[in-house]
C-alpha atoms as a PDB file:
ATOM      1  CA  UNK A   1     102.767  68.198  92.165  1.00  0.00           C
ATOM      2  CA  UNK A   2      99.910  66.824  94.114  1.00  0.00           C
ATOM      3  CA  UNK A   3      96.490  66.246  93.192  1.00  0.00           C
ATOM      4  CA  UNK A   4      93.819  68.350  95.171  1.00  0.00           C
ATOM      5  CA  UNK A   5      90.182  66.795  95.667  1.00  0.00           C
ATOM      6  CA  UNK A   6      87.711  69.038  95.882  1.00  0.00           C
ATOM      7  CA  UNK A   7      84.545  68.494  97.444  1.00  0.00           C
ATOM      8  CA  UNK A   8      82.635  72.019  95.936  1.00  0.00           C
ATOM      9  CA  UNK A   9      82.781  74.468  93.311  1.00  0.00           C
ATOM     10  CA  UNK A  10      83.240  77.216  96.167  1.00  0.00           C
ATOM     11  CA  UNK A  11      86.458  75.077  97.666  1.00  0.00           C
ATOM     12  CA  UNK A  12      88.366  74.800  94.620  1.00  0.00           C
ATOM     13  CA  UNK A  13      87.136  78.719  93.926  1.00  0.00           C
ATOM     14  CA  UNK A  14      88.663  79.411  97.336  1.00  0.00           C
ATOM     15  CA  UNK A  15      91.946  77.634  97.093  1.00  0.00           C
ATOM     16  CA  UNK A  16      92.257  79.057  93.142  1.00  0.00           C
ATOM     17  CA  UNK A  17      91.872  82.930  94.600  1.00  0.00           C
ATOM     18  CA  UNK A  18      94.159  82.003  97.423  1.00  0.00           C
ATOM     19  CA  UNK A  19      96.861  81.462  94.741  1.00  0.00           C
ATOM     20  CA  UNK A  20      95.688  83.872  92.806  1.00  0.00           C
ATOM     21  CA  UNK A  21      96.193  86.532  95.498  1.00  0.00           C
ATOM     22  CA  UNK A  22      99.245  85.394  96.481  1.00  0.00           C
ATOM     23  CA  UNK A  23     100.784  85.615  93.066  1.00  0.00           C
ATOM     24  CA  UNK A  24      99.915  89.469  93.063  1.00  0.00           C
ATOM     25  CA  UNK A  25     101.628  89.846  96.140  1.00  0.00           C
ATOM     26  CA  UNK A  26     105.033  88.214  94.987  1.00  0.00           C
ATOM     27  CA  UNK A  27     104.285  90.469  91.315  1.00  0.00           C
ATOM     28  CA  UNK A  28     103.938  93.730  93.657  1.00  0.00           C
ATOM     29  CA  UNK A  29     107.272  92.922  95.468  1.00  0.00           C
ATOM     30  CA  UNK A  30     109.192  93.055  91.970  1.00  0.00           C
ATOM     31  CA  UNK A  31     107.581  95.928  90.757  1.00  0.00           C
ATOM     32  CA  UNK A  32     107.983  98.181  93.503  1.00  0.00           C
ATOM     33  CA  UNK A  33     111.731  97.093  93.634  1.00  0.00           C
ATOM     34  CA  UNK A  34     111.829  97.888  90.537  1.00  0.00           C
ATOM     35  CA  UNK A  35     110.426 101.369  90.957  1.00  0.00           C
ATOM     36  CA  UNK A  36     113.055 101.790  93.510  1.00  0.00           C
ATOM     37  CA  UNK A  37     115.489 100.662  91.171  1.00  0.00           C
ATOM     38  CA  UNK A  38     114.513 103.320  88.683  1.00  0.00           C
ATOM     39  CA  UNK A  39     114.806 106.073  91.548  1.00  0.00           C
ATOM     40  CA  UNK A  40     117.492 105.364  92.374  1.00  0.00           C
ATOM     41  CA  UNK A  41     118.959 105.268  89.246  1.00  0.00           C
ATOM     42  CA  UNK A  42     117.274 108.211  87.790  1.00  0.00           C
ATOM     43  CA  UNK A  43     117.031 110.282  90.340  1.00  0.00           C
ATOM     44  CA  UNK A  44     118.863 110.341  93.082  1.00  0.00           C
ATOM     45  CA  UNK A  45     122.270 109.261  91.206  1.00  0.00           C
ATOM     46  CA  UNK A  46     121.693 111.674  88.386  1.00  0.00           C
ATOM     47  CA  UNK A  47     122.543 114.508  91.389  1.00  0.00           C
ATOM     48  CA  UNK A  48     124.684 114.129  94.507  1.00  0.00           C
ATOM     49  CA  UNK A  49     124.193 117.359  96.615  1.00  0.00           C
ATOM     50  CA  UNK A  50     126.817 118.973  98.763  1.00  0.00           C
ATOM     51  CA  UNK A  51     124.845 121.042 101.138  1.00  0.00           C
ATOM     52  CA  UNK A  52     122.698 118.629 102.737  1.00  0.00           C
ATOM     53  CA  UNK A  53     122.501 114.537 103.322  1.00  0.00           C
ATOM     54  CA  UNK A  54     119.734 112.635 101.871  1.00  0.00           C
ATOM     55  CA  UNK A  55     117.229 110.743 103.848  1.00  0.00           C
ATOM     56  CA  UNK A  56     115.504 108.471 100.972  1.00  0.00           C
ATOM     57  CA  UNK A  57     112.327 109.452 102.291  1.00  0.00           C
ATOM     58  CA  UNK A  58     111.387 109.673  98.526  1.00  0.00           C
ATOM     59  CA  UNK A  59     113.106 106.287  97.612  1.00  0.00           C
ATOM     60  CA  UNK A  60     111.277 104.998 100.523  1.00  0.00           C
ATOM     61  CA  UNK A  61     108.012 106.365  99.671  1.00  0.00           C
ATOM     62  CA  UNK A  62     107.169 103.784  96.943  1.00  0.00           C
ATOM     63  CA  UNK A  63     104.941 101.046  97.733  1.00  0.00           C
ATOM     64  CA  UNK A  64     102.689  98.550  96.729  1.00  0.00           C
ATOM     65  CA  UNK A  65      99.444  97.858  98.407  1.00  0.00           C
ATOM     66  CA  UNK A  66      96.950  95.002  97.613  1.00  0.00           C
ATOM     67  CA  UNK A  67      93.745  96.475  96.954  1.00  0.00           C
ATOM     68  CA  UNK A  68      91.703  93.475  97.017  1.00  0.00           C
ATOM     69  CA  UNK A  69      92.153  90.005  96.140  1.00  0.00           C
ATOM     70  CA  UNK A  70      92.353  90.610  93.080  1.00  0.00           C
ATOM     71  CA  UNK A  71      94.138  94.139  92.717  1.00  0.00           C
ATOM     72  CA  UNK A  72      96.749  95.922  93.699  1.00  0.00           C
ATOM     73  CA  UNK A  73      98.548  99.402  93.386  1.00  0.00           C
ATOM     74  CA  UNK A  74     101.808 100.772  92.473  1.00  0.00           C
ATOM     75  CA  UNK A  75     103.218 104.458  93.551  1.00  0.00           C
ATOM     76  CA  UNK A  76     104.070 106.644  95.730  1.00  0.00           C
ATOM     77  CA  UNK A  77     102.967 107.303  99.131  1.00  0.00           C
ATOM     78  CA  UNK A  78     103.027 111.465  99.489  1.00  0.00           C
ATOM     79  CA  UNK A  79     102.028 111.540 103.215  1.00  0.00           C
ATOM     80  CA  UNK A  80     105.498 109.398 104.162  1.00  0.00           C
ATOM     81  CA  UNK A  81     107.675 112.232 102.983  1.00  0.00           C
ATOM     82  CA  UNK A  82     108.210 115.142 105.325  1.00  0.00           C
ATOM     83  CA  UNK A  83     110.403 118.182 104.266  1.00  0.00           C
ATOM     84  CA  UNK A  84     108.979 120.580 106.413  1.00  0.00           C
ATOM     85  CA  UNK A  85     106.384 123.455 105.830  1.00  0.00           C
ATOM     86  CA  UNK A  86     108.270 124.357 102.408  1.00  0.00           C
ATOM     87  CA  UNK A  87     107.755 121.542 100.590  1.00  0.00           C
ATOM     88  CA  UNK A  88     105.494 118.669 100.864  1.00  0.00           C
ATOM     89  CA  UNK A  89     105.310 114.720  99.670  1.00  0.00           C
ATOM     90  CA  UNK A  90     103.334 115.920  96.586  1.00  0.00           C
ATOM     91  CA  UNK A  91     105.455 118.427  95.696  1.00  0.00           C
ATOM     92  CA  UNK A  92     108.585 116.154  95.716  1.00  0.00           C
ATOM     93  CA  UNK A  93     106.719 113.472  93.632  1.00  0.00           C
ATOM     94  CA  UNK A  94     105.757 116.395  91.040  1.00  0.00           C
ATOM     95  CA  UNK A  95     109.787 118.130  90.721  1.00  0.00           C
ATOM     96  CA  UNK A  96     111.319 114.409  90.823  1.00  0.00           C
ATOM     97  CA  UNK A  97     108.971 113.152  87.758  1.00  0.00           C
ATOM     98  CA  UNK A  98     110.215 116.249  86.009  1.00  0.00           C
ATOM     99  CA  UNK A  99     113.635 115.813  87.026  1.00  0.00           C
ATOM    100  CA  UNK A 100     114.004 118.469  89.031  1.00  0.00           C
ATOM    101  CA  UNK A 101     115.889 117.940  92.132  1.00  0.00           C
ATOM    102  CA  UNK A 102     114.703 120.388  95.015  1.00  0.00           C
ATOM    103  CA  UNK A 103     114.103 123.803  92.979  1.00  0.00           C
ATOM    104  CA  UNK A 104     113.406 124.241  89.328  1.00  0.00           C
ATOM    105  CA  UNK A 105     117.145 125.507  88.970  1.00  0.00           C
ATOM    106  CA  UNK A 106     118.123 121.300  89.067  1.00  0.00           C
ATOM    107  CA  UNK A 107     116.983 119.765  86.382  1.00  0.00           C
ATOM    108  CA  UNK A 108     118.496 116.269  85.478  1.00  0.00           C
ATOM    109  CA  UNK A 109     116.929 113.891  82.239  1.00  0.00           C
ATOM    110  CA  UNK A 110     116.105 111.324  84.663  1.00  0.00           C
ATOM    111  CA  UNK A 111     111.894 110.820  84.351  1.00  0.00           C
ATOM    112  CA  UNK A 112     111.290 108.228  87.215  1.00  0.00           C
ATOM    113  CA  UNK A 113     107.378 107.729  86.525  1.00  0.00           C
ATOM    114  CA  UNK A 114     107.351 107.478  82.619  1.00  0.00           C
ATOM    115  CA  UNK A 115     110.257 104.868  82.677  1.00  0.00           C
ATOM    116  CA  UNK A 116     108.591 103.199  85.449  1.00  0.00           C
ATOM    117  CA  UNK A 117     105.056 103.099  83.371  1.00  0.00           C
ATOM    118  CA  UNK A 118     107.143 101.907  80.469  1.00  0.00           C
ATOM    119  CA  UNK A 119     108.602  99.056  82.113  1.00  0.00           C
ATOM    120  CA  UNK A 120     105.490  98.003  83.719  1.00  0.00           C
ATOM    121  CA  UNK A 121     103.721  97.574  80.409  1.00  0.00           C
ATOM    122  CA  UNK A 122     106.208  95.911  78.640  1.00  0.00           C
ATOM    123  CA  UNK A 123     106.512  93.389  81.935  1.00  0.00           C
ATOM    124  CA  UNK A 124     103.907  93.326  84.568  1.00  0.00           C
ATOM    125  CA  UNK A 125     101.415  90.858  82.676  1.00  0.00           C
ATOM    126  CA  UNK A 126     104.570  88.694  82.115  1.00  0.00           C
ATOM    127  CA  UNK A 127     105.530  89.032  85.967  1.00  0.00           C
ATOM    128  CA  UNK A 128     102.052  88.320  87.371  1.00  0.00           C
ATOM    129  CA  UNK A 129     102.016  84.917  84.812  1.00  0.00           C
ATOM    130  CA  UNK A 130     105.620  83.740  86.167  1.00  0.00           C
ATOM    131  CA  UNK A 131     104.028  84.339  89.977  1.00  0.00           C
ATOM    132  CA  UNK A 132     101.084  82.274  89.107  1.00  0.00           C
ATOM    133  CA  UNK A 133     103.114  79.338  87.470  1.00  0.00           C
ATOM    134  CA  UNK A 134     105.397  79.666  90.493  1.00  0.00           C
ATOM    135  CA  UNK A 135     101.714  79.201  92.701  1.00  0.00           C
ATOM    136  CA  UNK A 136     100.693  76.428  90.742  1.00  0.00           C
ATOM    137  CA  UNK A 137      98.313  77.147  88.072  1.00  0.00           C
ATOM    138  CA  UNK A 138      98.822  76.412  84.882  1.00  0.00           C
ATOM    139  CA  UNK A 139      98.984  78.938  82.424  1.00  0.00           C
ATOM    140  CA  UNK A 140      97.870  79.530  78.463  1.00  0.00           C
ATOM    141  CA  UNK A 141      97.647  82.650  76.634  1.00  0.00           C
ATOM    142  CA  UNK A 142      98.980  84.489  74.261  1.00  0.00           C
ATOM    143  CA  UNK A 143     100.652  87.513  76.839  1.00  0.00           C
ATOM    144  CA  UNK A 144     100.846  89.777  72.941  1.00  0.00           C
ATOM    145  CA  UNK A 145      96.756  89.508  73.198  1.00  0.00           C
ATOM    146  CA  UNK A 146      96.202  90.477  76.714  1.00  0.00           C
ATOM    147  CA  UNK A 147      98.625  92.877  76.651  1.00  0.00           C
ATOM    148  CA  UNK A 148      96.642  94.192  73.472  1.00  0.00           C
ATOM    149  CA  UNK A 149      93.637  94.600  75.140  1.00  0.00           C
ATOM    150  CA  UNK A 150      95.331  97.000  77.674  1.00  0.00           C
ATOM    151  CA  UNK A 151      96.282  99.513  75.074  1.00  0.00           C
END
């Protein structure tokens, strides 16, 4: 790897958060692939309708979005899911964390937020290190401490 000179404190700040930010935005592409994953796995395959074809709006619905530099977010974007005036993007995100696929007479045991939660804590701190090694910093801690601290 190259060495970088830098001329300030505020330069090398710059370039640091720069690869700092980056590295969240490779970490947000995994995790909301994974969320998709986990949709897709437990919901929409644990029930295959027959009177009507699916349009993934729900699937498609999660998203990550970089709050700041620094942050970002994880979930599920209501307002892109349109059912018509009987049932609404909040709604679906409510039934389909309970497993319930359209009416409360379809219930599956797929739980798409808890196993999504469940995964992120046992690998998003992991993630986001691998995305900043892959940007260049070097990296050393303890992941069992920080992850501690979250608990």
């Amino acid at each position: 790897m190259a060495t970088i000179n830098f001329t300030t404190g505020v330069s090398m700040e710059n370039y640091i958060q720069h690869m700092c930010t980056e590295a969240i935005r490779y970490s947000m592409q995994i995790m909301v692939a994974k969320l998709r994953e986990i949709i897709d796995e437990e919901y929409y395959s644990q029930f295959i309708p027959r009177y009507y074809s699916r349009t993934e709006q729900f699937l498609k619905s999660a998203l990550a979005t970089l709050l700041s530099p620094t942050s970002a977010e994880i979930g599920m974007d209501a307002s892109a899911m349109n059912y018509g005036n009987y049932w609404d993007g909040e709604t679906q995100i409510e039934f389909a964390s309970r497993g319930l696929h359209g009416s409360t007479a379809i219930e599956t045991d797929g739980r798409f937020w808890e196993s999504f939660v469940s995964w992120m804590n046992d690998n998003a701190i992991l993630i986001l290190k691998e995305q900043l090694i892959k940007q260049g910093l070097k990296l050393a801690w303890n992941h069992r401490l920080v992850a501690s601290h979250f608990q």
